[in-house]
Protein backbone atom coordinates (compact mmCIF):
# COMPACT_ATOMS: atom_id res chain seq x y z
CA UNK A 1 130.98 -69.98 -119.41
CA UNK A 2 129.19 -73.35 -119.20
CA UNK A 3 126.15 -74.31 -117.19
CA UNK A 4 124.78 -77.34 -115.71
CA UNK A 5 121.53 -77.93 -116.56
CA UNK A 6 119.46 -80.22 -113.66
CA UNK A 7 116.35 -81.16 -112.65
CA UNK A 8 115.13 -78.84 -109.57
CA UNK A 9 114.90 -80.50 -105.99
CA UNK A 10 112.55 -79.44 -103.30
CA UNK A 11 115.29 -76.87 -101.59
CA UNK A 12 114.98 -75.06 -105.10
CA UNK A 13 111.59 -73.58 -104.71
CA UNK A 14 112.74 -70.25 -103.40
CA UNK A 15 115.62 -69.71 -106.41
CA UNK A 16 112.41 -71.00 -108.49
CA UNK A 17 110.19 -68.26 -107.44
CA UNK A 18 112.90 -65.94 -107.40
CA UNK A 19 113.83 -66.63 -111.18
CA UNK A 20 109.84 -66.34 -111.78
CA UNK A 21 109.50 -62.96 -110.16
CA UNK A 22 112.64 -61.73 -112.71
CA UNK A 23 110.53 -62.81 -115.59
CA UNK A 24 107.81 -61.39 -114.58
CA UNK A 25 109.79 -57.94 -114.77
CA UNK A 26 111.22 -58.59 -118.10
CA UNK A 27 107.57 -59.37 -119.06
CA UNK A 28 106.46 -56.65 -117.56
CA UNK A 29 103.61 -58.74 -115.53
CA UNK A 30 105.02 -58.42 -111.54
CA UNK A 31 102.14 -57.87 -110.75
CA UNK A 32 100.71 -61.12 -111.53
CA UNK A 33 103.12 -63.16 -109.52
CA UNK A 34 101.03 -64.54 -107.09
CA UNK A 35 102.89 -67.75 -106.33
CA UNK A 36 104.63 -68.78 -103.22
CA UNK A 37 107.63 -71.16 -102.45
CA UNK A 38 104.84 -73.11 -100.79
CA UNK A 39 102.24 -73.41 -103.37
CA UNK A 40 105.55 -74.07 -106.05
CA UNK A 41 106.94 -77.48 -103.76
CA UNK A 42 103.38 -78.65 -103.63
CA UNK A 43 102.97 -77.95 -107.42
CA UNK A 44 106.47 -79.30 -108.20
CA UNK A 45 106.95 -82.11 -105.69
CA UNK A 46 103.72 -82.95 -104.19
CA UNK A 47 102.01 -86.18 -104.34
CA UNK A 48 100.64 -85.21 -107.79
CA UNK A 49 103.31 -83.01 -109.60
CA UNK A 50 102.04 -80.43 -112.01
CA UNK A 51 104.74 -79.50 -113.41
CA UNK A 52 108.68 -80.19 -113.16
CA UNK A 53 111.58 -78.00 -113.79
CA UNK A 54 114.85 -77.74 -114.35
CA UNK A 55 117.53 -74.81 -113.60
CA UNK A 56 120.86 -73.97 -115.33
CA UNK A 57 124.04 -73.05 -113.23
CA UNK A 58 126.96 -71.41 -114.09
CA UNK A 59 129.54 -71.57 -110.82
CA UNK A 60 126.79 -73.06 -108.68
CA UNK A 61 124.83 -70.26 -109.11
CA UNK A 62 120.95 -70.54 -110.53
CA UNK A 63 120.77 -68.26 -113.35
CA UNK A 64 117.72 -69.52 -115.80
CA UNK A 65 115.25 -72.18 -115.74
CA UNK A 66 112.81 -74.35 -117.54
CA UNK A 67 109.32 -75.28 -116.21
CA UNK A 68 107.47 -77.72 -118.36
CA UNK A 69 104.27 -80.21 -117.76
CA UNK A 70 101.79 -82.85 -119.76
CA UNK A 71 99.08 -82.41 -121.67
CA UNK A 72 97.65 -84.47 -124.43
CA UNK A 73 96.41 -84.60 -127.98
CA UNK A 74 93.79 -86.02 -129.10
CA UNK A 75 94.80 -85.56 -132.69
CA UNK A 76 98.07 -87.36 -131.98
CA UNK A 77 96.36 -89.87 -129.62
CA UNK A 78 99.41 -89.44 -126.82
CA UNK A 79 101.16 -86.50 -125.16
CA UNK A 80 102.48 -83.69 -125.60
CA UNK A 81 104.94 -81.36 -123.51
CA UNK A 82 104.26 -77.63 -122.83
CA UNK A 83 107.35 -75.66 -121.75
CA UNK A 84 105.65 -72.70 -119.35
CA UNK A 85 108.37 -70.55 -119.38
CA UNK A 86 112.31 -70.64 -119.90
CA UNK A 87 114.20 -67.41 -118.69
CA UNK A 88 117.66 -66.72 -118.33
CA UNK A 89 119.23 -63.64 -116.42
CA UNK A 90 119.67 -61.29 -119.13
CA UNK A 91 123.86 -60.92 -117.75
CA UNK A 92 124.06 -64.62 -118.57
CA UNK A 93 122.15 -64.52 -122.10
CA UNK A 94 123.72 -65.03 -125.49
CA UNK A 95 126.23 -67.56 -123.97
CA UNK A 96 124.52 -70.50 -125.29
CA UNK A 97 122.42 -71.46 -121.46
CA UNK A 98 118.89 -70.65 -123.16
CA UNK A 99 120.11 -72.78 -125.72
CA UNK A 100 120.89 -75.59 -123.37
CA UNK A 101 117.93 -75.57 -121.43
CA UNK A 102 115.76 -75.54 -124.27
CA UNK A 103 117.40 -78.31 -125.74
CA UNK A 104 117.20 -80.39 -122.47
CA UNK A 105 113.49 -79.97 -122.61
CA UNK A 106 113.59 -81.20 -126.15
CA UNK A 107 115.15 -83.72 -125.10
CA UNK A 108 112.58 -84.89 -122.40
CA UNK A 109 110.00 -84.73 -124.43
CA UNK A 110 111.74 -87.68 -127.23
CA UNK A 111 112.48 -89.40 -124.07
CA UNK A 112 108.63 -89.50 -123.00
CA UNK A 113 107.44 -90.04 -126.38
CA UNK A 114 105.53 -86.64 -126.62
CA UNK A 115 104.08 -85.92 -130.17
CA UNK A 116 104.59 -82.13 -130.26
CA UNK A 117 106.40 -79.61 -127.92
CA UNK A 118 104.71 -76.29 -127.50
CA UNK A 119 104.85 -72.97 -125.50
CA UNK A 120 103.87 -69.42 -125.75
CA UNK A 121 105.49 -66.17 -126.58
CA UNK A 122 104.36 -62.79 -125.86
CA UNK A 123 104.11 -61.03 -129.32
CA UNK A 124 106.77 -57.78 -128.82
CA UNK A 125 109.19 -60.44 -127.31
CA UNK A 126 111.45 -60.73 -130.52
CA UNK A 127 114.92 -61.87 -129.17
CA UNK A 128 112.53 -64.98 -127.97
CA UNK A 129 110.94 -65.08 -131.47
CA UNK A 130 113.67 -64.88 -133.02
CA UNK A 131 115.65 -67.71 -130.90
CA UNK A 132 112.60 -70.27 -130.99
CA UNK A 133 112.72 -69.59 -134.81
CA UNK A 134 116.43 -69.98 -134.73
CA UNK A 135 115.59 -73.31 -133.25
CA UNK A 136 113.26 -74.28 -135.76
CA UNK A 137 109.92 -73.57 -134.47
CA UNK A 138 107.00 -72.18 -136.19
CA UNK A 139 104.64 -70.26 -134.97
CA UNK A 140 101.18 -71.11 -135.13
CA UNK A 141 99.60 -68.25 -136.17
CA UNK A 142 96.05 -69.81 -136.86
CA UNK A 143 95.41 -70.16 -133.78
CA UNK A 144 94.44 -68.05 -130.27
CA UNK A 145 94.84 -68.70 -127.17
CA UNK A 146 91.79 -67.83 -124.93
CA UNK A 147 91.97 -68.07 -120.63
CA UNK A 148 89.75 -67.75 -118.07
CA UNK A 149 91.04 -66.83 -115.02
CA UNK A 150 90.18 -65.14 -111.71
CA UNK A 151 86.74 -64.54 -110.59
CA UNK A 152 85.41 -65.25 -113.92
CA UNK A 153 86.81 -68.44 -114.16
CA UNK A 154 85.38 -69.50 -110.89
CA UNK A 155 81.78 -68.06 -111.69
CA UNK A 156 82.07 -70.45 -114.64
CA UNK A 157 83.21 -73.24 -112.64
CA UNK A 158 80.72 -72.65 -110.28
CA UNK A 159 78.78 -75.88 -109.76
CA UNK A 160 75.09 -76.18 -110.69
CA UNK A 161 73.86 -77.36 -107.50
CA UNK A 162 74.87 -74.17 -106.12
């Protein structure tokens, strides 16, 4: 079965957030889904775009997609793409689609002239390990990745004048 890998279009955002909530439940983080179709289009195709995705389709039917977006590196003195998440149904995994859309991202990121492609990977998640290794990836172990979020991050954000 081959899929059709192509960038999303406004009308997507609700098979977008759908696809989001399934990871979510293989991640075992539902609960965190706070998104909306709304706050994805505006975050996807508003003025500014955050981020951009793309979907795969097998039979015209969404089954996995790729969000991505920009940041930069100082280090390399240009950009750099971060791939947010990639998820394919599991009933359409190990037929190559994961593959495809990870490659596709690849791909975007020669075509912009990023320095470095990067993502994250929860650490019991080895069939995703194991696939970004089979890819070629390494993992960069020296490093850890902090957040703020929430309350806390708006009590730190909080301006002075307050």
């Amino acid at each position: 079965m081959r899929a059709m890998i192509r960038p999303a279009i406004p009308d997507d955002c609700g098979t977008i957030l759908s696809l989001i909530r399934e990871l979510a439940v293989y991640e075992k983080m539902e609960a965190e889904v706070v998104a909306t179709s709304e706050l994805i289009r505006d975050s996807l195709f508003g003025d500014r775009p955050d981020a951009e995705c793309l979907l795969a389709e097998v039979e015209n039917k969404s089954v996995g997609f790729a969000l991505y977006f920009f940041n930069y590196s100082t280090f390399l003195g240009r950009r750099g793409l971060y791939l947010e998440d990639l998820f394919v149904q599991p009933e359409f995994r190990k037929q190559g689609i994961g593959k495809a859309l990870f490659k596709k991202v690849a791909e975007v990121a020669v075509e912009r002239n990023c320095g470095r492609m990067e993502w994250s990977v929860l650490d019991w998640n080895e069939p995703s390990i194991e696939f970004y290794k089979s890819m070629g990836a390494v993992a960069m172990e020296e490093w850890t990745v902090y957040r703020l979020a929430g309350a806390t991050l708006k009590a730190v954000g909080k301006s002075n004048s307050d």
